[in-house]
Protein backbone atom coordinates (compact mmCIF):
# COMPACT_ATOMS: atom_id res chain seq x y z
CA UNK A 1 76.64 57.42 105.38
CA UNK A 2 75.51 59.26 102.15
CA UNK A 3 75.54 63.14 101.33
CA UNK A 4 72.57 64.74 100.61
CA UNK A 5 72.20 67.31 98.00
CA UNK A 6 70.39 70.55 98.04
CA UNK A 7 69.82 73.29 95.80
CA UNK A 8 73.24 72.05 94.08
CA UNK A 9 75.13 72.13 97.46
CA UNK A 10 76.15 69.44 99.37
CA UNK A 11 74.89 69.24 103.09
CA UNK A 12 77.33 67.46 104.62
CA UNK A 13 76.53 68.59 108.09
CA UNK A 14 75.05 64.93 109.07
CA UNK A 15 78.89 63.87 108.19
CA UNK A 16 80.67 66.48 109.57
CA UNK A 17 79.13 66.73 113.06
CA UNK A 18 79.69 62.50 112.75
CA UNK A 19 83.02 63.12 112.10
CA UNK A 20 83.52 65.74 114.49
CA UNK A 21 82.01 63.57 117.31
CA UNK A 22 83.63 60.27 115.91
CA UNK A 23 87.33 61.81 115.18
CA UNK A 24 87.91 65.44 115.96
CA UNK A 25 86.71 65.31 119.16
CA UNK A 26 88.78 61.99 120.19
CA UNK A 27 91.89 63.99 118.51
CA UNK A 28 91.06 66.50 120.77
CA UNK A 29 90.83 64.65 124.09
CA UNK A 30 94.32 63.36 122.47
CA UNK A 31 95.74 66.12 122.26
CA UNK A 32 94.82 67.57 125.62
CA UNK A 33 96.34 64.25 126.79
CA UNK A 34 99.20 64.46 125.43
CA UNK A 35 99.74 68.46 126.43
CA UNK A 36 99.16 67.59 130.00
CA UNK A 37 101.66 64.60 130.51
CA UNK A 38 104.18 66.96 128.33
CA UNK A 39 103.44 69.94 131.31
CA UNK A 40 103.44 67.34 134.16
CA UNK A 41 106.70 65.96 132.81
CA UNK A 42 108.01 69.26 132.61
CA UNK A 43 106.74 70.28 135.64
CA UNK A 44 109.12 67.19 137.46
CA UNK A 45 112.04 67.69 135.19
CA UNK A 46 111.86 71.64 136.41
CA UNK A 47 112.10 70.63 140.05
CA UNK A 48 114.53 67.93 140.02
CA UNK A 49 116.53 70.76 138.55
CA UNK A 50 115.76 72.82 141.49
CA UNK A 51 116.09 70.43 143.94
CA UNK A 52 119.47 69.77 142.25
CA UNK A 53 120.29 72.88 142.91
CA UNK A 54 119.23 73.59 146.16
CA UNK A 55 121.08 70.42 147.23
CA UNK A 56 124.46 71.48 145.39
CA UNK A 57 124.13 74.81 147.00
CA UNK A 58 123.85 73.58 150.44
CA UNK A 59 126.09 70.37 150.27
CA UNK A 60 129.04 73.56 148.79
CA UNK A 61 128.00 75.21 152.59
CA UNK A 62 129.22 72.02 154.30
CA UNK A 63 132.63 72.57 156.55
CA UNK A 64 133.96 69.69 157.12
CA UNK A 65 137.20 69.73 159.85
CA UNK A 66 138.37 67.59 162.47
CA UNK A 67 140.60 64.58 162.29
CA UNK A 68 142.41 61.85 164.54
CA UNK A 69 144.61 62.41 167.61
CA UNK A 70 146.84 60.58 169.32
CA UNK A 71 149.31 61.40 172.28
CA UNK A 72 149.06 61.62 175.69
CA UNK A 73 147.20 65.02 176.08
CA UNK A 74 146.45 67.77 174.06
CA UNK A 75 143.21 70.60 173.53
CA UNK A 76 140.41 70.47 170.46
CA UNK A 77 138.59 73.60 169.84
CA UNK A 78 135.77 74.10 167.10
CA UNK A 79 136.89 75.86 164.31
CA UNK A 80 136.83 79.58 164.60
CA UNK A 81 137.03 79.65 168.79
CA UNK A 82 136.38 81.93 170.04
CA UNK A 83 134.92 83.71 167.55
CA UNK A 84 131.94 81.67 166.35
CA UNK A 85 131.86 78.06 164.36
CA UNK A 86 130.94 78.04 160.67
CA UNK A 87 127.06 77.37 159.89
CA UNK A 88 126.61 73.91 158.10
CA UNK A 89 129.53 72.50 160.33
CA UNK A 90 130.58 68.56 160.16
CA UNK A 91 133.16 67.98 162.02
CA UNK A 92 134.56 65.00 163.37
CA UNK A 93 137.55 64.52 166.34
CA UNK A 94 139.00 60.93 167.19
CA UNK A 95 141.06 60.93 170.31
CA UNK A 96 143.08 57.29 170.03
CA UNK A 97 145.34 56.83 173.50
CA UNK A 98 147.30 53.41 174.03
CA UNK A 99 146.02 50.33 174.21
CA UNK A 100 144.69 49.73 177.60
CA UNK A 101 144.62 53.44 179.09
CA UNK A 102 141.46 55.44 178.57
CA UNK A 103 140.47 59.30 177.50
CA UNK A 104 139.55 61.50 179.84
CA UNK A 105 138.01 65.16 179.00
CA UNK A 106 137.85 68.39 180.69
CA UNK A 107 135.35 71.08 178.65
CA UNK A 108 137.50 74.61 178.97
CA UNK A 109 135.10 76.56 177.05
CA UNK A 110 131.09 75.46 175.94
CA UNK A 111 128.68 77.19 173.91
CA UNK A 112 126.46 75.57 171.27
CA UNK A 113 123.43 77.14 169.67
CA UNK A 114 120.81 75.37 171.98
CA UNK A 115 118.38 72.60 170.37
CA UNK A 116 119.69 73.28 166.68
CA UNK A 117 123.45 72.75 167.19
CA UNK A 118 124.96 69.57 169.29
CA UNK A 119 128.56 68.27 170.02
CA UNK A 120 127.73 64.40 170.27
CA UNK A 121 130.16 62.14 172.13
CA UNK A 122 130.79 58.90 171.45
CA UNK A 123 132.69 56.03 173.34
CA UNK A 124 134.98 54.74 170.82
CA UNK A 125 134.35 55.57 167.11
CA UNK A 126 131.81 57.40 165.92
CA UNK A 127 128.75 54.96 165.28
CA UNK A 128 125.61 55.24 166.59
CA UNK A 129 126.15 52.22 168.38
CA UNK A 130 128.68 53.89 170.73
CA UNK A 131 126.90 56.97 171.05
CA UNK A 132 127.36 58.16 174.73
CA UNK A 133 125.09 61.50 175.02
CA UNK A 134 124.50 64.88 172.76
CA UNK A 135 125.24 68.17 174.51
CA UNK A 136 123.99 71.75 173.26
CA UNK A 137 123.70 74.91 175.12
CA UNK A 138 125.46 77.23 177.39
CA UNK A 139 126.88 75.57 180.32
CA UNK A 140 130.20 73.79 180.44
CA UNK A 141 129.65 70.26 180.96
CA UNK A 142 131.44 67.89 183.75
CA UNK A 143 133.96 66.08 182.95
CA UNK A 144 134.16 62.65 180.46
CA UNK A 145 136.44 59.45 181.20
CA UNK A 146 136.26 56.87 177.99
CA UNK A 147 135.80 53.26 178.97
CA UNK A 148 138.33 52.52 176.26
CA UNK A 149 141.39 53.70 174.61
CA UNK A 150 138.96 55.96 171.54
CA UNK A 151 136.84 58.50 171.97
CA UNK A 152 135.34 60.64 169.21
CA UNK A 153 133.37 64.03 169.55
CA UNK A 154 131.32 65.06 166.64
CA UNK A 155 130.31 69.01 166.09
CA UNK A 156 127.13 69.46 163.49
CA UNK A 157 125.46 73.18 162.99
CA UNK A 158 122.41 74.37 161.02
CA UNK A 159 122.47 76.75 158.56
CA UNK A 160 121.41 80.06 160.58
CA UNK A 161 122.72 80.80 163.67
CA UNK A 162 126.18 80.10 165.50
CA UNK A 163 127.72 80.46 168.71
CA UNK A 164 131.30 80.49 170.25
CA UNK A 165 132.00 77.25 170.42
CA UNK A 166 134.05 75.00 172.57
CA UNK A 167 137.39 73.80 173.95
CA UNK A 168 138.28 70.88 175.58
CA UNK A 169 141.43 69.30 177.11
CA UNK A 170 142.16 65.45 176.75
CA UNK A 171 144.70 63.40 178.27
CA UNK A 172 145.72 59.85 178.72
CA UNK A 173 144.32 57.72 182.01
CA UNK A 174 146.50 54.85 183.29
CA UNK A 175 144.82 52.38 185.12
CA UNK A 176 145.69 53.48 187.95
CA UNK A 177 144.26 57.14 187.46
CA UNK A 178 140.79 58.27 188.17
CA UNK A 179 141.43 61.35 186.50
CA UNK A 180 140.52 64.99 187.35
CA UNK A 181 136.35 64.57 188.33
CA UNK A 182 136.15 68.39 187.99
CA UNK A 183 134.72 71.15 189.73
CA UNK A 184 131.17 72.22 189.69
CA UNK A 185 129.42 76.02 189.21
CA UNK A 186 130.24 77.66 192.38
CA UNK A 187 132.41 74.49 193.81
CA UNK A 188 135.98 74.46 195.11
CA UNK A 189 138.28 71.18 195.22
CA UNK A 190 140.88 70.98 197.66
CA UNK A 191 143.25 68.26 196.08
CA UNK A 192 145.46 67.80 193.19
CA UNK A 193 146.07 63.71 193.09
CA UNK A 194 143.86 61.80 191.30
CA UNK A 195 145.78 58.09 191.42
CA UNK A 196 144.32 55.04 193.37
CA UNK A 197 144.17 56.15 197.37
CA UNK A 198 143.95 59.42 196.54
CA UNK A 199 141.39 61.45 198.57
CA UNK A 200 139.61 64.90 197.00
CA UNK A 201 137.27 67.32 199.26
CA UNK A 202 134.78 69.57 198.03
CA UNK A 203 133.03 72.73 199.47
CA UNK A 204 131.10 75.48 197.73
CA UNK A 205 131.22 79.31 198.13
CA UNK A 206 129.56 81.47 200.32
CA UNK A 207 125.71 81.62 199.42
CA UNK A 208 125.65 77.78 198.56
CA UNK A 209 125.50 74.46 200.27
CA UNK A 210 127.02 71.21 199.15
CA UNK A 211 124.39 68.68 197.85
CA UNK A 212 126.14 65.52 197.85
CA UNK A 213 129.53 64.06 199.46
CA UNK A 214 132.09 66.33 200.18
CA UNK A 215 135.22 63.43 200.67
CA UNK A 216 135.52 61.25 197.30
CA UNK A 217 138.50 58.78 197.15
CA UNK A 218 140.01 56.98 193.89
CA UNK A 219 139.19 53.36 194.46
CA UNK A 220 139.11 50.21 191.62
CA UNK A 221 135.88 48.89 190.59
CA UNK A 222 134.81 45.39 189.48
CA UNK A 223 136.93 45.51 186.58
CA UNK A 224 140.17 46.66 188.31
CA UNK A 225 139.89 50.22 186.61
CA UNK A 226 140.26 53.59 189.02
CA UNK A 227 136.75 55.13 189.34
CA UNK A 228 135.49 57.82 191.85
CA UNK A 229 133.69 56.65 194.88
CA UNK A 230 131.10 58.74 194.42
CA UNK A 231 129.90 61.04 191.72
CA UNK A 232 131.08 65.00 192.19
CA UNK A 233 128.31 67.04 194.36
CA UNK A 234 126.57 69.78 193.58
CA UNK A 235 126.46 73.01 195.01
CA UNK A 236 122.88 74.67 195.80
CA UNK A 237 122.33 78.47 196.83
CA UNK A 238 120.82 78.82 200.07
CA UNK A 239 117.10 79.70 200.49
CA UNK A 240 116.86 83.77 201.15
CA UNK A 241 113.59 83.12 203.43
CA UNK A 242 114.31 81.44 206.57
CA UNK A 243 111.77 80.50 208.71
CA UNK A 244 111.51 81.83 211.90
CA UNK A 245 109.92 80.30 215.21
């Protein structure tokens, strides 16, 4: 394209607004390009650093405890009974007994910030594939009897609020040994043999009724291992209406 000249000056505006259109305009768009993916990569480099962070931070809250036990009886509590658990707790317990015997567990003591913190109990190591049931909340929970000779119990806590915690006993189950079934809220057991033959009664105090069978014996099962005949009742308060002919 030729310049044009007028009055001795050179119009090049025919030119220039070509060359704007043609080049400074698509050096524009380039550069507004380029300045966006440098902001956008900035933009993910800044939070990867903050996720970073935020994940260092919270991985240092992490308390970690437990371990493995072995013998024929002993007590776990959470760390800190009875004066609260950390927040952010992992911990771990493996009860190993001798081969052959099983693991049987008596809660002491139970409270577990309901629905955010949970003492899962497994039967035999802890995978999910011998998970046994999760337990959170304020009432002490029956009794436990392993089907083997490990059992593991597993604390984890959020990162807010805590509660007292928990204590259990543990002891070694021969064969021949159904183990102490427990007593429930506002039960009393009259007994204190728990081998095979052995008979256990149950009644409630005054205000409840017994829901379920008051005589259980220590008997062997299919697979010549002491169970309970029956599971351990209940005890139910009595109605305060009473209806009258």
């Amino acid at each position: 394209m030729k310049g044009i000249y007028r009055d001795g000056y050179y119009d090049g505006s025919i030119e220039l607004r070509d060359i704007f259109n043609r080049r400074c305009v698509k050096c524009g768009r380039g550069d507004f390009v380029q300045a966006k993916t440098m902001r956008i990569r900035t933009g993910i480099v800044f939070w990867n650093l903050i996720f970073s962070l935020m994940f260092t931070c919270v991985k240092g809250f992490i308390h970690t405890c437990g371990g493995t036990l072995k013998g024929r009886n002993g007590t776990i509590e959470s760390p800190g009974f009875p004066y609260g658990y950390p927040n952010g707790a992992n911990c771990t317990w493996v009860i190993v007994a001798e081969e052959g015997n099983r693991i049987h567990i008596v809660f002491q003591s139970f409270a577990v910030e309901e629905e955010y913190d949970f003492l899962s109990l497994y039967d035999g190591h802890p995978h999910p594939a011998n998970f046994r049931t999760r337990l959170t909340g304020f009432t002490i929970p029956p009794p436990v009897t392993s089907s083997g000779s490990i059992f593991s119990l597993r604390l984890t806590s959020d990162f807010a609020v805590s509660a007292h915690g928990f204590k259990v006993a543990y002891e070694e189950l021969r064969s021949s040994s159904c183990g102490n079934p427990g007593i429930p809220p506002k039960g009393i057991l009259n007994g204190t043999q728990f081998s095979l033959g052995d008979k256990i009664r149950y009644r409630c105090v005054t205000g409840y009724v017994l829901d379920g069978h008051s005589l259980l014996t220590c008997v062997t099962n299919a697979a010549s291992v002491a169970v309970w005949d029956f599971p351990v009742p209940i005890c139910r308060v009595t109605s305060p209406f009473r209806l009258h002919g």
